[in-house]
Protein backbone atom coordinates (compact mmCIF):
# COMPACT_ATOMS: atom_id res chain seq x y z
CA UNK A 1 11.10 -8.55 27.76
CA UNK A 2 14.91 -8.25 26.65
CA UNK A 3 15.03 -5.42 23.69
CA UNK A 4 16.43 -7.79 21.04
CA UNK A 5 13.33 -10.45 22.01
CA UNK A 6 11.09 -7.53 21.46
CA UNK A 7 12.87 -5.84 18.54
CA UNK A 8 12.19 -10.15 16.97
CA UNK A 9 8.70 -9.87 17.79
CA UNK A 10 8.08 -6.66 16.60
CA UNK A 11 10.11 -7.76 12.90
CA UNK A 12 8.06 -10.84 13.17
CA UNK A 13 4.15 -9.75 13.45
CA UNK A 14 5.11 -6.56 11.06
CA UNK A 15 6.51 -8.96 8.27
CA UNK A 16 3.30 -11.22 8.61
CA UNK A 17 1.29 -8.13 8.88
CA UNK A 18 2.74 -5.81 5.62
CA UNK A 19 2.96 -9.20 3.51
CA UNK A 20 -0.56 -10.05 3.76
CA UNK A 21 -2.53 -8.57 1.00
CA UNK A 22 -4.38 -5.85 1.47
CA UNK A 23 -5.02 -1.99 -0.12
CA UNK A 24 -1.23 -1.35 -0.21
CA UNK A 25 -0.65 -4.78 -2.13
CA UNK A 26 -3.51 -3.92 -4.57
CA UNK A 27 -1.96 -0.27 -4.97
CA UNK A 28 1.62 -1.74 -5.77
CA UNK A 29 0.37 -4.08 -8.41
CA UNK A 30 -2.23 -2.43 -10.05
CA UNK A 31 0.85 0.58 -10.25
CA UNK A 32 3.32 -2.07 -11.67
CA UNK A 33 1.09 -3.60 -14.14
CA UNK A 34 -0.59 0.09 -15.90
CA UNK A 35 2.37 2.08 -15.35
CA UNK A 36 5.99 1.30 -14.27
CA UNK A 37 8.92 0.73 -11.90
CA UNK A 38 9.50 4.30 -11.13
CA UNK A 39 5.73 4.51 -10.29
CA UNK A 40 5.50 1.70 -8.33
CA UNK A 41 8.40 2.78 -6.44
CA UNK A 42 7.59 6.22 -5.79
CA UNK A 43 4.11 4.62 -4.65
CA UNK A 44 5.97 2.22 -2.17
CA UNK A 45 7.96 5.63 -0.77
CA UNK A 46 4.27 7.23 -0.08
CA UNK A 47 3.33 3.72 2.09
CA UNK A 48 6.08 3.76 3.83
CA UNK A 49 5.24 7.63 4.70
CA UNK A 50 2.10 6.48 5.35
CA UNK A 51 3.84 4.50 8.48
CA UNK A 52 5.66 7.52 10.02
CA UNK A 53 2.09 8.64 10.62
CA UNK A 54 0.77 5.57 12.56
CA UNK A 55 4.12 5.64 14.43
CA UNK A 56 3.82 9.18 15.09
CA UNK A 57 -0.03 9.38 16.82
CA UNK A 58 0.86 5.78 18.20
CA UNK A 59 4.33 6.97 19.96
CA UNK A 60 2.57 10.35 21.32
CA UNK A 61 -0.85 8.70 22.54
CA UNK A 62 -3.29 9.83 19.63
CA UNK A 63 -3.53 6.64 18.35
CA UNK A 64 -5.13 5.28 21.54
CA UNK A 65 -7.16 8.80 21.75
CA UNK A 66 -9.06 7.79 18.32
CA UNK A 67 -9.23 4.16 19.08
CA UNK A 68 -10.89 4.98 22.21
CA UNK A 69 -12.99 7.80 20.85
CA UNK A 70 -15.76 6.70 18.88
CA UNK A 71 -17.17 9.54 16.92
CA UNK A 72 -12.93 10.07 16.22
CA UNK A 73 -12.71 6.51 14.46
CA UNK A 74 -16.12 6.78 12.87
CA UNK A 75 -14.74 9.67 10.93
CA UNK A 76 -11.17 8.12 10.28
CA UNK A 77 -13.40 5.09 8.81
CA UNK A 78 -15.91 6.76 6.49
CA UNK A 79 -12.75 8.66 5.33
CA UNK A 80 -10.80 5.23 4.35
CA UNK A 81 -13.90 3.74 3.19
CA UNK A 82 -14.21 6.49 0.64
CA UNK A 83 -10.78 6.43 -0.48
CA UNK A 84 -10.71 2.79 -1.00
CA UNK A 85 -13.95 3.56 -3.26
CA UNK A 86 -12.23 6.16 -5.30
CA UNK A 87 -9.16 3.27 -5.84
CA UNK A 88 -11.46 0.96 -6.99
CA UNK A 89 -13.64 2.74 -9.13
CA UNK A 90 -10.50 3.16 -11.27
CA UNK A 91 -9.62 -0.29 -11.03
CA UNK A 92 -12.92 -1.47 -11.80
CA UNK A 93 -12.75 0.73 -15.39
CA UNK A 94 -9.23 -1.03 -16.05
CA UNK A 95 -8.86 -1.68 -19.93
CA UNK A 96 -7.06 -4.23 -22.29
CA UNK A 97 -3.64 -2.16 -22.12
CA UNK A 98 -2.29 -1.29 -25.59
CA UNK A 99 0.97 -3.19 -25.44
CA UNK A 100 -0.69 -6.17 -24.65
CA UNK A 101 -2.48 -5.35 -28.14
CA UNK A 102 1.36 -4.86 -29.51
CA UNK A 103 2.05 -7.93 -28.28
CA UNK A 104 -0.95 -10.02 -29.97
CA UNK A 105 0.30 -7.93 -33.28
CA UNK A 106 3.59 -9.48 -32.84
CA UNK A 107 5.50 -6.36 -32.94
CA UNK A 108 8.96 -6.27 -31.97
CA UNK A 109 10.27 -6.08 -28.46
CA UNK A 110 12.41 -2.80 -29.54
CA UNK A 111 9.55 -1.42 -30.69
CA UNK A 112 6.74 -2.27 -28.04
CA UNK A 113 8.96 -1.17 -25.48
CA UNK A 114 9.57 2.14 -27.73
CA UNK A 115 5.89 2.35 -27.80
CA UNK A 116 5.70 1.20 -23.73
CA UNK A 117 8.14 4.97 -23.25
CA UNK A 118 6.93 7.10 -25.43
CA UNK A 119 3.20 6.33 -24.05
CA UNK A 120 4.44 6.57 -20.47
CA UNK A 121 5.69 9.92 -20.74
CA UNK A 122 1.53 11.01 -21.78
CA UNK A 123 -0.51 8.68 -19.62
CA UNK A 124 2.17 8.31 -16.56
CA UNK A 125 0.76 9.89 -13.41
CA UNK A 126 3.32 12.03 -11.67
CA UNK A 127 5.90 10.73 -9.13
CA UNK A 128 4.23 13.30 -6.88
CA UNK A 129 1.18 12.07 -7.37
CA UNK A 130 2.29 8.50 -7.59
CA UNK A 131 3.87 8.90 -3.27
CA UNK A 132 0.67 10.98 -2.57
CA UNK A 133 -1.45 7.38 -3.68
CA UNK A 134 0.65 5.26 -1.58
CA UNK A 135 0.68 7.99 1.15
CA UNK A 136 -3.07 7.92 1.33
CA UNK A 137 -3.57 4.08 1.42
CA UNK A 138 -1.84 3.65 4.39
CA UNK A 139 -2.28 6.52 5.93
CA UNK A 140 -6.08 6.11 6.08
CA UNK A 141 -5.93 2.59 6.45
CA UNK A 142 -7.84 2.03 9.69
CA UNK A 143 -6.43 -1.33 10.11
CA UNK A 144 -3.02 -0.25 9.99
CA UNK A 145 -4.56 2.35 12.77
CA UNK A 146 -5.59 -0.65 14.86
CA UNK A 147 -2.20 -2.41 14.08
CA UNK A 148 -0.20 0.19 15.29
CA UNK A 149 -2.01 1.35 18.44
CA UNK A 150 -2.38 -2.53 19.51
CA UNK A 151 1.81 -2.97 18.57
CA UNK A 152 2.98 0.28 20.30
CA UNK A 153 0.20 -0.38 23.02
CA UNK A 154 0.24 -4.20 23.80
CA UNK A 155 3.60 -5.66 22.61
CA UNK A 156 5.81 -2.61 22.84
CA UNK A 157 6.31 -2.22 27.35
CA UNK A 158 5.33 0.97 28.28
CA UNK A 159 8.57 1.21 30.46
CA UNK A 160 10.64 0.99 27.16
CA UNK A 161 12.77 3.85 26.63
CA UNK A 162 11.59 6.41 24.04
CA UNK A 163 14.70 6.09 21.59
CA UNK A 164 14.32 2.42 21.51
CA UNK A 165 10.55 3.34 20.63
CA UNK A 166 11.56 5.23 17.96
CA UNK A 167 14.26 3.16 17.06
CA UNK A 168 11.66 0.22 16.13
CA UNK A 169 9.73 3.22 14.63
CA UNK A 170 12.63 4.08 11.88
CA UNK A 171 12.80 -0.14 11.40
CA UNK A 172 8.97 -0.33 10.88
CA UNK A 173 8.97 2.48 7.90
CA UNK A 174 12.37 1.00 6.35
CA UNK A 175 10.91 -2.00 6.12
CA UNK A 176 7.28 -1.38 4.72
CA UNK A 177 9.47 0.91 1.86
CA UNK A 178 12.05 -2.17 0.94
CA UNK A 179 9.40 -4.82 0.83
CA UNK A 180 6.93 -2.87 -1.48
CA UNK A 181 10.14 -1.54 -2.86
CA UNK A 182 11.12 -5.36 -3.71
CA UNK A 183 7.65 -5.99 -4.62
CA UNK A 184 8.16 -3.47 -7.38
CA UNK A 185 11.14 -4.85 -8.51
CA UNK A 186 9.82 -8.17 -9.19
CA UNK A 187 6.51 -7.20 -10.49
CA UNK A 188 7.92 -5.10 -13.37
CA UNK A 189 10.47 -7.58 -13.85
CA UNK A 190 10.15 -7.84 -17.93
CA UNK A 191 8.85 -11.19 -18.26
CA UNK A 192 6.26 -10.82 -14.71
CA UNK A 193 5.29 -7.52 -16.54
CA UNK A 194 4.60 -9.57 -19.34
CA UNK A 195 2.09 -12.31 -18.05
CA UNK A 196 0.66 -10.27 -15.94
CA UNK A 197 -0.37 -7.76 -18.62
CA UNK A 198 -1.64 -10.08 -21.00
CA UNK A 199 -4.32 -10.30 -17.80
CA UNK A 200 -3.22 -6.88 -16.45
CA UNK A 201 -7.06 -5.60 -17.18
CA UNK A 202 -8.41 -8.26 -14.98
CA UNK A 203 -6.24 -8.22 -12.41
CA UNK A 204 -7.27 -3.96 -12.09
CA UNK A 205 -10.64 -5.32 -11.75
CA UNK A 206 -9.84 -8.15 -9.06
CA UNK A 207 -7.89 -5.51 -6.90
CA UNK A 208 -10.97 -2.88 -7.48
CA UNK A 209 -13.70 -5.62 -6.11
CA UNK A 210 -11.27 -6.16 -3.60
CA UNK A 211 -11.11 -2.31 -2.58
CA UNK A 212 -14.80 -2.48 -2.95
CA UNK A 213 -15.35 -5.10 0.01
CA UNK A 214 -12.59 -4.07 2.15
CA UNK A 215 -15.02 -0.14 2.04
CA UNK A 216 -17.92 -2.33 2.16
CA UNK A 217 -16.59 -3.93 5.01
CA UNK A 218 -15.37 -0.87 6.96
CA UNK A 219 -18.70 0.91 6.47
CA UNK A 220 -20.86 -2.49 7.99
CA UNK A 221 -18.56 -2.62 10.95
CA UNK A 222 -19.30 0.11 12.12
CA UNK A 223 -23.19 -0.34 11.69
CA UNK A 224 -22.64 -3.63 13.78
């Protein structure tokens, strides 16, 4: 296959793939609904770190090494399943947000979003912390394993020269960082912030059920 048909392909499945929801969806909008654009963009640089690990063990061989070794992926999925557990157990606590409570006290834009700083600087988590979230998400995400070893393994022709390999690799993690990047953007968008705070609470506990299943889910398959 020609390197442009495959370079399509590649864009093609990857776009279906990162735009479905899943643990790095909930993470984004669960970020851009508590906290803020800055946060949910330092949480979409940590996915798309998360990427240059799956590229990394898929380009070298690993990937196929713990796909094939089954005490390997047993331990990469009880890992995952216990991350996704610690996500949603926040979620799942999720509160009525104060501005929404500004908002039903019909308070002043100026002020609420005076408020909407000053309380951001005190409850904000870190932008360290915020890339080590989205690092973690995907990086243990054993779906994204399976994605990656079948992509770099099945789709990718092993005769195809390492640069292009890591060429596709550089395209893959600038591409999972714009769209969550863009995501961002239009979730904390002032008036999508809005609406989807005055349910923000809900939402938290939609994405932490979600989390839930997804561990539940991980833990069963491998009982199967």
């Amino acid at each position: 296959m020609p390197a442009l048909e495959q370079f399509l392909l590649i864009a093609m499945v990857h776009f279906f793939a990162v735009a479905s929801p899943g643990p790095d969806f909930a993470l984004i909008l669960k970020q851009s609904i508590r906290y803020n654009r800055r946060i949910a963009v330092y949480t979409s640089f940590g996915i798309a770190a998360g990427i240059i690990v799956h590229v990394t063990y898929s380009l070298v061989g690993i990937g196929l090494l713990i796909a094939s070794d089954e005490r390997l992926f047993t331990a990469l999925k009880y890992i995952a399943a216990s991350y996704f557990c610690y996500i949603a157990w926040y979620c799942l606590r999720a509160q009525k947000s104060d501005e929404l409570n500004v908002a039903s006290n019909k308070v002043t834009n100026k002020t609420a979003n005076q408020m909407t700083k000053d309380d951001s600087k005190i409850n904000n988590p870190s932008a360290k912390k915020a890339f080590l979230n989205g690092f973690l998400i995907n990086a243990l995400n054993v779906k994204a394993t399976l994605f990656f070893v079948s992509l770099f393994s099945v789709v990718i022709a092993p005769e195809t020269l390492l640069s292009i390999k890591i060429a596709y690799g550089v395209y893959l993690v600038a591409a999972t960082g714009a769209w969550f990047c863009f995501l961002s953007f239009i979730l904390t968008q002032e008036r999508v912030r809005f609406v989807l705070q005055r349910k923000g609470y809900i939402l938290d506990r939609v994405m932490g059920i979600i989390l839930l299943l997804l561990a539940i889910q991980i833990v069963l398959s491998d009982l199967n």
